[in-house]
Protein backbone atom coordinates (compact mmCIF):
# COMPACT_ATOMS: atom_id res chain seq x y z
CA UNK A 1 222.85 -83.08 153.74
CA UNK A 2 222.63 -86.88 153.35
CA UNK A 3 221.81 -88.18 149.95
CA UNK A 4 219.07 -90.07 149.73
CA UNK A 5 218.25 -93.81 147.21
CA UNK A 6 215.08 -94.34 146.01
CA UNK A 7 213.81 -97.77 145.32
CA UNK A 8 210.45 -98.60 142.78
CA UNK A 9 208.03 -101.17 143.04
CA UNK A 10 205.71 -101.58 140.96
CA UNK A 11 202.25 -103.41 140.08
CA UNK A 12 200.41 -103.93 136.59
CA UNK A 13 197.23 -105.21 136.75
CA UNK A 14 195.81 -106.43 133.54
CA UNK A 15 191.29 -106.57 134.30
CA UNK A 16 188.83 -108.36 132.00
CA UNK A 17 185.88 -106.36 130.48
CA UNK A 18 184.70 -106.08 134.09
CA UNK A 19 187.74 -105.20 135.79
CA UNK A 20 188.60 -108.15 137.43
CA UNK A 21 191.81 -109.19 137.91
CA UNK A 22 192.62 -111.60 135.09
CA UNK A 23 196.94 -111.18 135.31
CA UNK A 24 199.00 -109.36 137.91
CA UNK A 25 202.31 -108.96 137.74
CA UNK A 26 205.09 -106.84 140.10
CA UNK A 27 208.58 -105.29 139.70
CA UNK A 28 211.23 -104.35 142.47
CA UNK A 29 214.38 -103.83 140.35
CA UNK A 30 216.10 -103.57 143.53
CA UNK A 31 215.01 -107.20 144.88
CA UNK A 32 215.89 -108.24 141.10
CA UNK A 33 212.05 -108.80 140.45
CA UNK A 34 211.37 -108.14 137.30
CA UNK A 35 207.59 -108.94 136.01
CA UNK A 36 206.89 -111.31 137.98
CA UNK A 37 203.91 -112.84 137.52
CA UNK A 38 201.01 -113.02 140.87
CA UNK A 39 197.87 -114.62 141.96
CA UNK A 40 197.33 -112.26 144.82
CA UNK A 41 198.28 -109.26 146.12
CA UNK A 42 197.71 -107.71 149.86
CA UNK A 43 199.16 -104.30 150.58
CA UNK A 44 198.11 -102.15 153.43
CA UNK A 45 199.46 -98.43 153.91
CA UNK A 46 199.28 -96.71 157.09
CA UNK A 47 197.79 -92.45 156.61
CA UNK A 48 199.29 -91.14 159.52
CA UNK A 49 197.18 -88.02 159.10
CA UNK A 50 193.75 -89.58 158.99
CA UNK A 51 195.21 -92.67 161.61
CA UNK A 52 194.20 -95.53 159.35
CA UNK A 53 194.82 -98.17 157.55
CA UNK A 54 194.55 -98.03 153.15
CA UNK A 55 194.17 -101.46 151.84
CA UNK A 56 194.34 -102.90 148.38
CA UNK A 57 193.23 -106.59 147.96
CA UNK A 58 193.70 -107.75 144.70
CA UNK A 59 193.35 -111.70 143.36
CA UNK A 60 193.14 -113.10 139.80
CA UNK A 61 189.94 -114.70 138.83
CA UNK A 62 191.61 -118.09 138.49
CA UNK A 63 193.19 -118.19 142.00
CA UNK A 64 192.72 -121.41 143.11
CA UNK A 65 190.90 -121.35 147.01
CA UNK A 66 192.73 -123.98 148.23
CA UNK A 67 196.07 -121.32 147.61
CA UNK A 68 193.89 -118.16 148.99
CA UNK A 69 193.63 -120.39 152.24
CA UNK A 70 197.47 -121.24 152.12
CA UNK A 71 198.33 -117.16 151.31
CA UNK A 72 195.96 -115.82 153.90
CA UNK A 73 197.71 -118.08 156.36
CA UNK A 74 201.07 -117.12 155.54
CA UNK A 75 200.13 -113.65 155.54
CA UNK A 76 198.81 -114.20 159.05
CA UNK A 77 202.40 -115.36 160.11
CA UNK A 78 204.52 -113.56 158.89
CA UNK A 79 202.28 -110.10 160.25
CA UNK A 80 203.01 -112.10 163.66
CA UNK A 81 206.68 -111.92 162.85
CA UNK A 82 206.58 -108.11 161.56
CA UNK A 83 204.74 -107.47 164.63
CA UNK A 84 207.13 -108.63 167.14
CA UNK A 85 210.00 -106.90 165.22
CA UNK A 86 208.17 -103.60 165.20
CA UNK A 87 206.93 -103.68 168.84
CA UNK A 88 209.24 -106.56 170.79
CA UNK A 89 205.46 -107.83 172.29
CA UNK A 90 206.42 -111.25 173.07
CA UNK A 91 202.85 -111.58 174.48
CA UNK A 92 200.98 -110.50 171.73
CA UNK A 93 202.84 -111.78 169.43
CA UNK A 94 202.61 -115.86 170.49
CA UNK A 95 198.83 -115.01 170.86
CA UNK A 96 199.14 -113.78 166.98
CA UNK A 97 201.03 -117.21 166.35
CA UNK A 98 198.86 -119.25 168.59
CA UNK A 99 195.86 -117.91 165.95
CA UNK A 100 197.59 -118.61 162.99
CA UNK A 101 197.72 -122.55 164.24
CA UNK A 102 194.25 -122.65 164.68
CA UNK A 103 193.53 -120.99 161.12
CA UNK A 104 196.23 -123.65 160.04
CA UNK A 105 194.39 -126.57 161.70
CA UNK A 106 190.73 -125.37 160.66
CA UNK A 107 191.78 -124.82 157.21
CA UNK A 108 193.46 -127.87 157.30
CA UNK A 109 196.71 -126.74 156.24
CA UNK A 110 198.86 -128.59 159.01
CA UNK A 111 200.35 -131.69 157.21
């Protein structure tokens, strides 16, 4: 039998009085992270039992919206790029990309 390695990462979320977000910070000892702080975090998790995606979508309160634009877009990119690794869909994938420009140019991130 093969040994198996374990690997930790892990997310503290500090809330105000009304549980919102007010510090987040992550660990992944393995990546050398080490309380790190955040301004957003995005993590989905596929249930292969119940075929469905589990999301949580956490932001501090003093994320600036100009960033949230910049992170969503980013996020948008590099799904493109973990999509074509995971399924090789060329197609898809610069239709994905082709998106993400448009978000870019509508947001007006494109410098």
């Amino acid at each position: 039998m093969a040994n198996t390695i374990t690997s930790e990462i892990k997310f503290l979320v500090e809330l105000d009085e009304n549980r919102v977000p007010e510090k987040l910070k992550w660990t992944a000892q393995d990546g050398g992270v080490d309380a790190e702080e955040a301004k957003a975090i995005m993590l989905s998790i596929w249930d292969s039992k119940a075929q469905e995606t589990l999301r949580i979508d956490l932001w501090t309160k003093d994320m600036p919206v100009d960033e949230m634009k910049v992170f969503f877009h980013q996020t948008l990119v590099a799904m493109a790029d973990t999509f074509q690794r995971a399924t090789d869909d060329e197609k898809m994938t610069d239709t994905m990309r082709d998106f993400c420009d448009y978000f870019a140019e509508k947001m007006e991130l494109k410098k």
